[in-house]
N, C-alpha and C. Protein backbone atom coordinates (compact mmCIF):
# COMPACT_ATOMS: atom_id res chain seq x y z
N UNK A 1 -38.38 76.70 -33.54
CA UNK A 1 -38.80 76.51 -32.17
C UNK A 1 -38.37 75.12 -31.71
N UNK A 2 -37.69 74.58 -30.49
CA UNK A 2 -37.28 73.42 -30.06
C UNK A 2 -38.12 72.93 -29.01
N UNK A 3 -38.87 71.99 -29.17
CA UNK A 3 -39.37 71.39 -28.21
C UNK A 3 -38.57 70.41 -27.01
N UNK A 4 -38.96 71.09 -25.98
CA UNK A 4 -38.07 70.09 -24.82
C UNK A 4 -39.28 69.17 -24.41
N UNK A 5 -38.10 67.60 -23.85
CA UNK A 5 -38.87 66.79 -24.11
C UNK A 5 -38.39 65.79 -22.72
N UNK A 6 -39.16 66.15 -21.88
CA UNK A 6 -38.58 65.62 -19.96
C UNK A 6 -38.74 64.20 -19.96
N UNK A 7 -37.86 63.47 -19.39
CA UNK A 7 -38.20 62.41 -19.02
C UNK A 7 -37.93 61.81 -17.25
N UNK A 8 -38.85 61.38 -16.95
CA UNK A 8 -38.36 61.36 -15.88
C UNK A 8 -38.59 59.80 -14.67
N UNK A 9 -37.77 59.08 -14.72
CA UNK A 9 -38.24 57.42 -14.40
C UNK A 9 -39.10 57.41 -13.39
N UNK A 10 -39.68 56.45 -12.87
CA UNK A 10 -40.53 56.41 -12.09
C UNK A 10 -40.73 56.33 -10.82
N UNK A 11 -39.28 55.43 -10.21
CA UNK A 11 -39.28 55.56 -9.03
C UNK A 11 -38.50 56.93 -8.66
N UNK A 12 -38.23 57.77 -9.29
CA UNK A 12 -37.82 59.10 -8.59
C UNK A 12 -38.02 60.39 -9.39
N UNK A 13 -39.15 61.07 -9.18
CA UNK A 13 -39.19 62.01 -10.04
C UNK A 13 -38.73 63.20 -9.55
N UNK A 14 -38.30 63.34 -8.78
CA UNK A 14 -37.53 64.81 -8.73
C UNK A 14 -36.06 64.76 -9.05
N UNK A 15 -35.26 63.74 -9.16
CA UNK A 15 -34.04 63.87 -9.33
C UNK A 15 -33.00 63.22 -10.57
N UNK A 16 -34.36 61.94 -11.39
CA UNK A 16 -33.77 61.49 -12.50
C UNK A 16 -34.91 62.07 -13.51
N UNK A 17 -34.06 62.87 -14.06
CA UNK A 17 -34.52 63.70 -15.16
C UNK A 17 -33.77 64.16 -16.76
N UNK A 18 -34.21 63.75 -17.24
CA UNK A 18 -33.18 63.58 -18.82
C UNK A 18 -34.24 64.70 -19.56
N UNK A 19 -33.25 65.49 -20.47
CA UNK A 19 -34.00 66.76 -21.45
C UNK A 19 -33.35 66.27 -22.46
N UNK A 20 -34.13 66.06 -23.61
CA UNK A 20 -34.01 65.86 -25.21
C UNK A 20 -34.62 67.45 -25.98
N UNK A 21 -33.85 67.58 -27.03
CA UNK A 21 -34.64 68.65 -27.83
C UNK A 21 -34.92 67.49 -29.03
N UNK A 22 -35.93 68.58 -29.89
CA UNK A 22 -36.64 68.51 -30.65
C UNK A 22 -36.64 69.64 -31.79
N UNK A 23 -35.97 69.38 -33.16
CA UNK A 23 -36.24 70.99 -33.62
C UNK A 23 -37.76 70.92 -34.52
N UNK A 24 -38.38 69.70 -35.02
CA UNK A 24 -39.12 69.73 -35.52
C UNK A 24 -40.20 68.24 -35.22
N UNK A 25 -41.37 67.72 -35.65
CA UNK A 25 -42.21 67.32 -34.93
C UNK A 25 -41.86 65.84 -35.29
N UNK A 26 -40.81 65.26 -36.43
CA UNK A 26 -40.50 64.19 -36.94
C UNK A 26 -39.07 63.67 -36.05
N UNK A 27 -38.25 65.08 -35.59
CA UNK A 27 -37.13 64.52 -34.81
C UNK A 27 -37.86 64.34 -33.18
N UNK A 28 -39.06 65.01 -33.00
CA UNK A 28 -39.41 64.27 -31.75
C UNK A 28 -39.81 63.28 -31.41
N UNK A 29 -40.67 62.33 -32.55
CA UNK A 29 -40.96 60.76 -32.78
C UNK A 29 -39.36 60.48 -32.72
N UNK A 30 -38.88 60.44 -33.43
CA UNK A 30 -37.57 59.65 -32.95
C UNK A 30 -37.10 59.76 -31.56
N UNK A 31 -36.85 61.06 -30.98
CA UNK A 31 -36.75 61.26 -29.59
C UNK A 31 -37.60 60.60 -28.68
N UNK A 32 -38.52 60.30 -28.79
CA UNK A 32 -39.96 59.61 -27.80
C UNK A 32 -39.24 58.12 -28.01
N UNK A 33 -39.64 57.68 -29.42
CA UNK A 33 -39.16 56.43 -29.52
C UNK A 33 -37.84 55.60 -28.85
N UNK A 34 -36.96 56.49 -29.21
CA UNK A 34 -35.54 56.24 -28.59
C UNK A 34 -35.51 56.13 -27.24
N UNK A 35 -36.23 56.99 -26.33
CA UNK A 35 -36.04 57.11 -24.99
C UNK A 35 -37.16 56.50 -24.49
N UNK A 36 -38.34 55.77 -24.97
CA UNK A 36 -39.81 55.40 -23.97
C UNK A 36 -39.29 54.12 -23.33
N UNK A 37 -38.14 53.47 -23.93
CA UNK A 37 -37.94 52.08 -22.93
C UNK A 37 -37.27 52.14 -21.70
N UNK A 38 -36.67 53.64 -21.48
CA UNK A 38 -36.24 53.79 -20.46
C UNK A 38 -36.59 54.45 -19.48
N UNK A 39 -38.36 54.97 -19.88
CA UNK A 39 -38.78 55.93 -19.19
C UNK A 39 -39.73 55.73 -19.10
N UNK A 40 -40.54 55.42 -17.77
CA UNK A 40 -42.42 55.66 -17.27
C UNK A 40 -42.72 56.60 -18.10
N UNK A 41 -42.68 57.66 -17.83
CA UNK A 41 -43.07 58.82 -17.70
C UNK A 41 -42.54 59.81 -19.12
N UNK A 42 -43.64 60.40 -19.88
CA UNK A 42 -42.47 61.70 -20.94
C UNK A 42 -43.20 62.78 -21.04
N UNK A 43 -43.11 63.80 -20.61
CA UNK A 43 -43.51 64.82 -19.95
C UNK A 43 -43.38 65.79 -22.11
N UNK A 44 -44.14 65.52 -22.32
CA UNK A 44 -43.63 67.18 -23.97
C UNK A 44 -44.24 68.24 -23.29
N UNK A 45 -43.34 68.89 -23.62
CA UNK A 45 -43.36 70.89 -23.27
C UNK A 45 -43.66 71.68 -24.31
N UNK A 46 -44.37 72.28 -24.80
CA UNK A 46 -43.81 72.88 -26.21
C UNK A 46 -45.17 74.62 -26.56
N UNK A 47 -45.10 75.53 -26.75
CA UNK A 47 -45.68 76.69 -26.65
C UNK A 47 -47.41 76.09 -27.81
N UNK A 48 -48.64 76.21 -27.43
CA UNK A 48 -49.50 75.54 -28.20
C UNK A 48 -49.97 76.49 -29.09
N UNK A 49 -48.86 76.87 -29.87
CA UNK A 49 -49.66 77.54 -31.34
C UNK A 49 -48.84 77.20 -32.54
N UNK A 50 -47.62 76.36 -32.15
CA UNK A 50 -47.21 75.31 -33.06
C UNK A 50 -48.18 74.42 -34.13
N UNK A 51 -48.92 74.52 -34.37
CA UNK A 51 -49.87 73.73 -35.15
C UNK A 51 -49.68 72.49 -35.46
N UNK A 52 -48.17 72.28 -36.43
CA UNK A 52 -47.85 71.37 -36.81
C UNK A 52 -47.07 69.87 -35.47
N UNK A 53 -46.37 70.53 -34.78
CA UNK A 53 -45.74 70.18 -33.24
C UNK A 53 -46.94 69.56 -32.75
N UNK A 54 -47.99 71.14 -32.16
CA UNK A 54 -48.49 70.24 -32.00
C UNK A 54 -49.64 69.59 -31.89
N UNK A 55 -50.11 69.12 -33.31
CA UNK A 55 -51.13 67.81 -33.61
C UNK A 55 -49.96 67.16 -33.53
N UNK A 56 -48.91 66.79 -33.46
CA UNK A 56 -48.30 65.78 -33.70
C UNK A 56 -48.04 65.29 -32.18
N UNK A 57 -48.19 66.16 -30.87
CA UNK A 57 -47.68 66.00 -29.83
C UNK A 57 -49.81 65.13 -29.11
N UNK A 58 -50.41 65.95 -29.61
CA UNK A 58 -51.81 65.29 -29.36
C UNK A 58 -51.88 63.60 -29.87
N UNK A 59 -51.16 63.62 -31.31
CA UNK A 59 -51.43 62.32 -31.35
C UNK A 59 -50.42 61.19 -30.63
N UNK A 60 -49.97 61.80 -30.52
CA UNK A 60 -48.40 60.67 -29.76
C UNK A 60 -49.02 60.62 -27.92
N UNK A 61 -49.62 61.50 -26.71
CA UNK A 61 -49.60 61.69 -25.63
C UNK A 61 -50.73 61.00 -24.88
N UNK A 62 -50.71 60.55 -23.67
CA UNK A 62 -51.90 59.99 -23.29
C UNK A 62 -52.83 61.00 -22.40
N UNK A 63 -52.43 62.07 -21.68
CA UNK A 63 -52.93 63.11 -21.20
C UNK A 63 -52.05 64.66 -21.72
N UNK A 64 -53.08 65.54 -22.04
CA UNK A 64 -52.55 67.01 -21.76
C UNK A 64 -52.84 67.75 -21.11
N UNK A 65 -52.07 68.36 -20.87
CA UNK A 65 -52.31 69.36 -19.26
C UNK A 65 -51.75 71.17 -19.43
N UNK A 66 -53.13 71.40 -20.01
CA UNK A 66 -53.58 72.89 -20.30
C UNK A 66 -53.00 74.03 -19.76
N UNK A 67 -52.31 74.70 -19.10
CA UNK A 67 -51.58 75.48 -18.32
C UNK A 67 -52.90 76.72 -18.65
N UNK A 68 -53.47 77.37 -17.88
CA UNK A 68 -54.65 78.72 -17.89
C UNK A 68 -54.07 79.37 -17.01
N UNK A 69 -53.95 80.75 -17.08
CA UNK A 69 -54.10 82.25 -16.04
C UNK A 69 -55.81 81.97 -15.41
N UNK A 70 -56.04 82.44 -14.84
CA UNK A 70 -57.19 83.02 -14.45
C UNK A 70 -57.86 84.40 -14.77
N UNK A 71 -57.62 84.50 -15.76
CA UNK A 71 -58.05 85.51 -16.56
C UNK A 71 -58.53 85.06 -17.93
N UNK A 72 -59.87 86.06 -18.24
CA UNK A 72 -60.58 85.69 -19.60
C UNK A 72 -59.39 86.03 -21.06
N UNK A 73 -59.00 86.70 -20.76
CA UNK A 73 -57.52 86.66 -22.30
C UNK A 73 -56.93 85.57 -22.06
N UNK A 74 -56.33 84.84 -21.04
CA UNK A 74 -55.59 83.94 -21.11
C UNK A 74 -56.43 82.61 -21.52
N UNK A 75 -57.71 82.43 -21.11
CA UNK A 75 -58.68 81.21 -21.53
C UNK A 75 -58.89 81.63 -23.30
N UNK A 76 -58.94 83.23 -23.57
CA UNK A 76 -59.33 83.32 -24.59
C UNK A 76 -57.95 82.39 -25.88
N UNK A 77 -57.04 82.64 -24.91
CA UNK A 77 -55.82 82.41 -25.91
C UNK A 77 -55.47 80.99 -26.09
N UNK A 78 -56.45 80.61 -25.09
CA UNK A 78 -56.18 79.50 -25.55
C UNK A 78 -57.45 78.04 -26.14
N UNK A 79 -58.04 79.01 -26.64
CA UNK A 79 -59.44 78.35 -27.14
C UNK A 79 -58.98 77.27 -28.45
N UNK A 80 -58.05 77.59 -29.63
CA UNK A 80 -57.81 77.41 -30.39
C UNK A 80 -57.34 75.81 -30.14
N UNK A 81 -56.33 76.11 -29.24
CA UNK A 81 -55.99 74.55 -28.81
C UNK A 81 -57.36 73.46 -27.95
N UNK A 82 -58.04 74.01 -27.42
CA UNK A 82 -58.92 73.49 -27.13
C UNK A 82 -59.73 73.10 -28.44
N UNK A 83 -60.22 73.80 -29.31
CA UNK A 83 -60.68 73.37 -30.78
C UNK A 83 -59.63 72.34 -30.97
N UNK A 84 -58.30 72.21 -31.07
CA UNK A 84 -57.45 71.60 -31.63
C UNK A 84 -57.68 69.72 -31.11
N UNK A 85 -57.60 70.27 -29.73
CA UNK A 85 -57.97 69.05 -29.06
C UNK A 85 -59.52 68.33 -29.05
N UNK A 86 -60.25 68.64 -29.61
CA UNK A 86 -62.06 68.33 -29.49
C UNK A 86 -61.34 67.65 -30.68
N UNK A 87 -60.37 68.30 -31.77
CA UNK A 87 -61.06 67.48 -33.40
C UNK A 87 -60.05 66.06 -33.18
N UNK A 88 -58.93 66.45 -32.20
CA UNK A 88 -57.81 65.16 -31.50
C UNK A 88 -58.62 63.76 -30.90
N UNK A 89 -59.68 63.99 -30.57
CA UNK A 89 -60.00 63.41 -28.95
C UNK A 89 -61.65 62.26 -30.27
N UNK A 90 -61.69 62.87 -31.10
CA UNK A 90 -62.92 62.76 -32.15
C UNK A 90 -62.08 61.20 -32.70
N UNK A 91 -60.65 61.11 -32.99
CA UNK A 91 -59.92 60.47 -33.34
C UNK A 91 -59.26 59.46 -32.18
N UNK A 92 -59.10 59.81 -31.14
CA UNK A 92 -58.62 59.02 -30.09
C UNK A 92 -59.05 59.42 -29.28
N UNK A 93 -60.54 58.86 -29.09
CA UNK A 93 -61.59 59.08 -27.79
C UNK A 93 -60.68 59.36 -26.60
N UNK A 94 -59.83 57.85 -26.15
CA UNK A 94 -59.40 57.59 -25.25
C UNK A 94 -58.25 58.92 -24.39
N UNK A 95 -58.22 59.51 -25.13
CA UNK A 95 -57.06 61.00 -24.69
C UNK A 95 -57.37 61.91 -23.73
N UNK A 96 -56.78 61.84 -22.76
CA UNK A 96 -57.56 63.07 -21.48
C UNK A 96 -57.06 63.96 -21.66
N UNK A 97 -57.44 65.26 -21.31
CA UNK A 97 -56.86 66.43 -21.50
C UNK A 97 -57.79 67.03 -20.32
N UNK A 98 -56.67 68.05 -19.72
CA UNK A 98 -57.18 68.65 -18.38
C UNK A 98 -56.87 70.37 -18.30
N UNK A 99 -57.65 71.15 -17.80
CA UNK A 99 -56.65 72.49 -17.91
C UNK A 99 -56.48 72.62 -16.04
N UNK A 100 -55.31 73.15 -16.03
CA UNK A 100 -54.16 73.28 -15.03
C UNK A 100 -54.15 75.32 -14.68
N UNK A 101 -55.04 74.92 -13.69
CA UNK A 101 -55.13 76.82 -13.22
C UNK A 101 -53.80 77.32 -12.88
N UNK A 102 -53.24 78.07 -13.41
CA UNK A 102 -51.56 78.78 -12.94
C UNK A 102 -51.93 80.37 -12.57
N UNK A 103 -51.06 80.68 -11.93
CA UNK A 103 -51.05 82.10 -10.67
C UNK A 103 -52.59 82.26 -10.33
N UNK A 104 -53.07 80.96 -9.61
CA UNK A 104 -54.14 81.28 -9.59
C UNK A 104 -54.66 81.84 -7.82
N UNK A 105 -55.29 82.73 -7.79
CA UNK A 105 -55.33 83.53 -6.62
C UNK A 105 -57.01 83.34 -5.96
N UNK A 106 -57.01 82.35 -4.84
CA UNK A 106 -58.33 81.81 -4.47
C UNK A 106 -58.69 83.02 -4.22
N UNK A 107 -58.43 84.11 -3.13
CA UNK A 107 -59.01 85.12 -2.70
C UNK A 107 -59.63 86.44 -3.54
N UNK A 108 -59.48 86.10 -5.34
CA UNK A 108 -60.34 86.94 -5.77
C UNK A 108 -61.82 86.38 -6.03
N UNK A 109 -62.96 86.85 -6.33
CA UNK A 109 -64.21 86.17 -7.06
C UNK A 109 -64.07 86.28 -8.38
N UNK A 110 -63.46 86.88 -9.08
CA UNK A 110 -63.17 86.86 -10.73
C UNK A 110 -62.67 85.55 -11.05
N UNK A 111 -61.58 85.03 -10.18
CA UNK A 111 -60.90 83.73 -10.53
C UNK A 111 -62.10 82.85 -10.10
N UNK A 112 -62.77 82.73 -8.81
CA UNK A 112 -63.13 81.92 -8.54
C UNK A 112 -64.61 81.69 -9.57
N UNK A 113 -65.22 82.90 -10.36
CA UNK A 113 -66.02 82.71 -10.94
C UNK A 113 -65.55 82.54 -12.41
N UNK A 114 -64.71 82.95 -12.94
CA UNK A 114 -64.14 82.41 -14.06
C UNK A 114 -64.12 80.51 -14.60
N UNK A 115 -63.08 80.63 -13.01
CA UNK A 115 -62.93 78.89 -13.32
C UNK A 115 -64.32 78.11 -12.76
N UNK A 116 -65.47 78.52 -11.89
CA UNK A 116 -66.86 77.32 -12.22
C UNK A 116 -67.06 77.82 -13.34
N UNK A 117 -67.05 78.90 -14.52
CA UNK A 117 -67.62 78.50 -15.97
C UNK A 117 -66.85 78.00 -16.72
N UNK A 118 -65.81 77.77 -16.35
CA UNK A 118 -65.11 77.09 -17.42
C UNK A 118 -64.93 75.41 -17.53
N UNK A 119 -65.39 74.87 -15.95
CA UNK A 119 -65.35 73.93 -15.27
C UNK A 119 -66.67 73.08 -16.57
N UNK A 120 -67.25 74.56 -16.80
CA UNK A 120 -69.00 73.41 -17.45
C UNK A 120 -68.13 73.14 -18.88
N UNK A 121 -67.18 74.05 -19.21
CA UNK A 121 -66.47 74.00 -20.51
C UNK A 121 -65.72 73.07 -20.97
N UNK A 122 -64.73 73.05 -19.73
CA UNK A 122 -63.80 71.44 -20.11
C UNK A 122 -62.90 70.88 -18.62
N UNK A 123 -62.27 69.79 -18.65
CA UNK A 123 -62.00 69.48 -18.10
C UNK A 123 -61.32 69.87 -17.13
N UNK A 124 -61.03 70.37 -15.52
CA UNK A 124 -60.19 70.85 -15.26
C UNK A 124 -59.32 70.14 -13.92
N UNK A 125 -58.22 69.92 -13.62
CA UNK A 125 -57.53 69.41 -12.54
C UNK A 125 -58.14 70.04 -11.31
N UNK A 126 -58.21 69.21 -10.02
CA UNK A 126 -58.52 69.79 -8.75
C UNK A 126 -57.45 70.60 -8.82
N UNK A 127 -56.06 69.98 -8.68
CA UNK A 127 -54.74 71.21 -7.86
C UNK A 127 -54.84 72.43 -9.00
N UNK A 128 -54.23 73.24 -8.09
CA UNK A 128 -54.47 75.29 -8.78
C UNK A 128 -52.95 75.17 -8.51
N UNK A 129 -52.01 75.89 -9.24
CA UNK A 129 -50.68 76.48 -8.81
C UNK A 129 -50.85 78.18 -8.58
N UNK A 130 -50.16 78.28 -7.40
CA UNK A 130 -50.97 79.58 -6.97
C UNK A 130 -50.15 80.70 -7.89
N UNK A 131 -50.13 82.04 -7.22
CA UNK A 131 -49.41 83.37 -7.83
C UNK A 131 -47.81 83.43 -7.03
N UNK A 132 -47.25 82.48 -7.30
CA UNK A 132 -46.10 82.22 -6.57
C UNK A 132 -44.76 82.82 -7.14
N UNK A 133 -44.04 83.40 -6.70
CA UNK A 133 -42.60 84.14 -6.94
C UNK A 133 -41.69 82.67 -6.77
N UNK A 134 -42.01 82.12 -5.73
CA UNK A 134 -41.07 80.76 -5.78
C UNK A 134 -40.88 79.99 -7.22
N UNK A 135 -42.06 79.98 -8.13
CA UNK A 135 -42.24 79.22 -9.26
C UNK A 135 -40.95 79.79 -10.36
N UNK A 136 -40.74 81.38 -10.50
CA UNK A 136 -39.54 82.09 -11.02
C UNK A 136 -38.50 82.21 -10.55
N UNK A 137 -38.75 82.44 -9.18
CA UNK A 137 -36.91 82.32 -8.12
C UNK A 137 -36.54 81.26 -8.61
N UNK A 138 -37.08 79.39 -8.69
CA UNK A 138 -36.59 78.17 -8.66
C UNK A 138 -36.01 78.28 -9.68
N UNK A 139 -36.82 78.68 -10.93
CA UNK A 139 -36.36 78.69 -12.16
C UNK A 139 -35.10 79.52 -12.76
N UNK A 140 -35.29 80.92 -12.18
CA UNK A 140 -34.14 81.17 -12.72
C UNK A 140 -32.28 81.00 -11.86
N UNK A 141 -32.92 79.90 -11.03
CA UNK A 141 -31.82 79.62 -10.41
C UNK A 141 -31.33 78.23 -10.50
N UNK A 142 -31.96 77.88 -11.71
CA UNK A 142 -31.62 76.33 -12.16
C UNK A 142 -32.28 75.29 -11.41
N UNK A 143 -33.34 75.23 -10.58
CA UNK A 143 -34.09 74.31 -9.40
C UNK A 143 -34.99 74.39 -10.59
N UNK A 144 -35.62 73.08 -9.75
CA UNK A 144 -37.16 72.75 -9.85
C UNK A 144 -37.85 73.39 -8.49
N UNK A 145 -38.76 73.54 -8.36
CA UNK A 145 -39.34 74.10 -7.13
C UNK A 145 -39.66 73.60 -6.25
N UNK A 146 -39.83 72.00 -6.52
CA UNK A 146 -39.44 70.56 -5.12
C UNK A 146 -38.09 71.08 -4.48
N UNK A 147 -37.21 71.50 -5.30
CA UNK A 147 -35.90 72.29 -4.71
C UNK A 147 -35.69 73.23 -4.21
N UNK A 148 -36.63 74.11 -3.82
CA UNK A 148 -36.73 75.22 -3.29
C UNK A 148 -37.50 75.37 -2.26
N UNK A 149 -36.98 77.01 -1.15
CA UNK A 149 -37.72 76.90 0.02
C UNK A 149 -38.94 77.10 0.11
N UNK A 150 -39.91 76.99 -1.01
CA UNK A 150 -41.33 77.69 -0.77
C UNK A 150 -42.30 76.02 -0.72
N UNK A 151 -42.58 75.41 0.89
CA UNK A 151 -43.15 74.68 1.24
C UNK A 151 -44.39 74.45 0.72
N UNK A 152 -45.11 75.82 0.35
CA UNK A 152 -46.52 75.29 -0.14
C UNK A 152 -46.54 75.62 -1.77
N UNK A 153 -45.85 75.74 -2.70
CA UNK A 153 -44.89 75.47 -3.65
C UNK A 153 -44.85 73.94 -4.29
N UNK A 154 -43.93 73.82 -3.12
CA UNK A 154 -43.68 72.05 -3.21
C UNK A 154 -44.90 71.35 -2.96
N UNK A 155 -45.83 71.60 -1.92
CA UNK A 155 -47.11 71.01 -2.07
C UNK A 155 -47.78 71.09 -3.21
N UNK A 156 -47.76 72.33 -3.70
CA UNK A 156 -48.83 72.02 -4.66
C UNK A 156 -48.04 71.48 -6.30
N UNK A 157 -47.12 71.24 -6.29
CA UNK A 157 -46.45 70.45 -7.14
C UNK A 157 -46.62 69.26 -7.09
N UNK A 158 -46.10 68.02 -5.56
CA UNK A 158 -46.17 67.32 -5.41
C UNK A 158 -48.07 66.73 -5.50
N UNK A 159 -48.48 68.03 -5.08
CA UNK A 159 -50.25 67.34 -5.32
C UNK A 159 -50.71 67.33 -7.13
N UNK A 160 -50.28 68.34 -7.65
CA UNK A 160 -50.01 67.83 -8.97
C UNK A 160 -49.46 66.99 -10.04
N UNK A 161 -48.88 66.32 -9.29
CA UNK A 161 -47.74 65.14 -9.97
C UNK A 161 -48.94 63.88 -9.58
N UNK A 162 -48.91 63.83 -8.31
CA UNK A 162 -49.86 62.61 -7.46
C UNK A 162 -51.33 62.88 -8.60
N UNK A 163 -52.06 63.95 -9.07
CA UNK A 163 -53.08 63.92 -9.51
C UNK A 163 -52.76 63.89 -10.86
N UNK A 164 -52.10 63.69 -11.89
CA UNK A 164 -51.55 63.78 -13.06
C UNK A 164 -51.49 61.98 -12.95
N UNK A 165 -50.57 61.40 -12.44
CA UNK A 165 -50.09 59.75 -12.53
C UNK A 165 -51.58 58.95 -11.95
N UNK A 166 -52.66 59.61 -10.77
CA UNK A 166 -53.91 59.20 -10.97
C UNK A 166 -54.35 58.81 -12.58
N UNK A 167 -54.46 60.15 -12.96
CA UNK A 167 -55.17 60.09 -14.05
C UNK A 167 -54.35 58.93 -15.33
N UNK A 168 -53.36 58.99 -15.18
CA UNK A 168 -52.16 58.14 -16.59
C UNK A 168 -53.01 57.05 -16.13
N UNK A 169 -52.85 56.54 -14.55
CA UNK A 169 -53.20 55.04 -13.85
C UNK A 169 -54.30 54.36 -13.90
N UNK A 170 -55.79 55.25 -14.52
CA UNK A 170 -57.16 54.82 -14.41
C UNK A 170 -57.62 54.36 -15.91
């Protein structure tokens, strides 16, 4: 499994953007290392049932940012990493970790009652990324979705970036 590993400077984040791989959790310390003097910002990507990746990506990061469905299988699936992160956070108090609602659809009450119980559970970001087709059009057309025509898209990206660098900043 290769972990991609974004970097992206500070005064421009939509357009200076550098991708490093990673095939294993020792070539990504070198990768971090090599590239943090040139970079605010290092965004790790990586699927969370890596175990080994990643505790190694918990102990190296200053925030993580949970990606959830709004659905109880998708919270269910991802409990493990949440365990993962309680025994992380036991070790480096100081570590925020947030979960990040994806295709999330205000106009059902399942979502909207899902996420206040999960809210008592753990941490969660104000911005929601909605059930957006723009999020896959961008992608499989080589964009980021700041690059693409779906305006409230780009809002709620850009309100996610702004509430992400809050949190790095406090």
């Amino acid at each position: 499994m290769f972990l991609q590993v974004a970097l992206r400077a500070a005064h421009n984040l939509t357009n200076d953007l550098m991708i490093a791989t990673a095939a294993d959790h020792k070539s990504m310390v070198e990768q971090i290392q090599a590239l943090s003097n040139r970079c605010e910002y290092i965004v790790l990507d990586a699927p969370p049932r890596i175990a080994e990746m990643t505790r190694a990506m918990l102990m190296l990061c200053d925030v993580i940012i949970i990606p959830v469905g709004a659905t109880s299988a998708e919270l269910w699936a991802s409990a493990d990493l949440l365990e993962t992160i309680t025994e992380v956070t036991n070790k480096r108090p100081q570590l925020e970790y947030r979960l990040l609602w994806n295709k999330y659809r205000t106009s059902t009450r399942s979502a909207k009652k899902l996420s206040h119980e999960v809210e008592l559970e753990a941490p969660t970001l104000q911005t929601k990324l909605g059930l957006r087709v723009s999020y896959s059009d961008s992608l499989a057309n080589g964009l980021s979705v700041t690059e693409w025509h779906d305006k409230k898209a780009k809002q709620e990206l850009t309100k996610l970036t702004n509430e992400i660098i809050k949190i790095l900043r406090s």
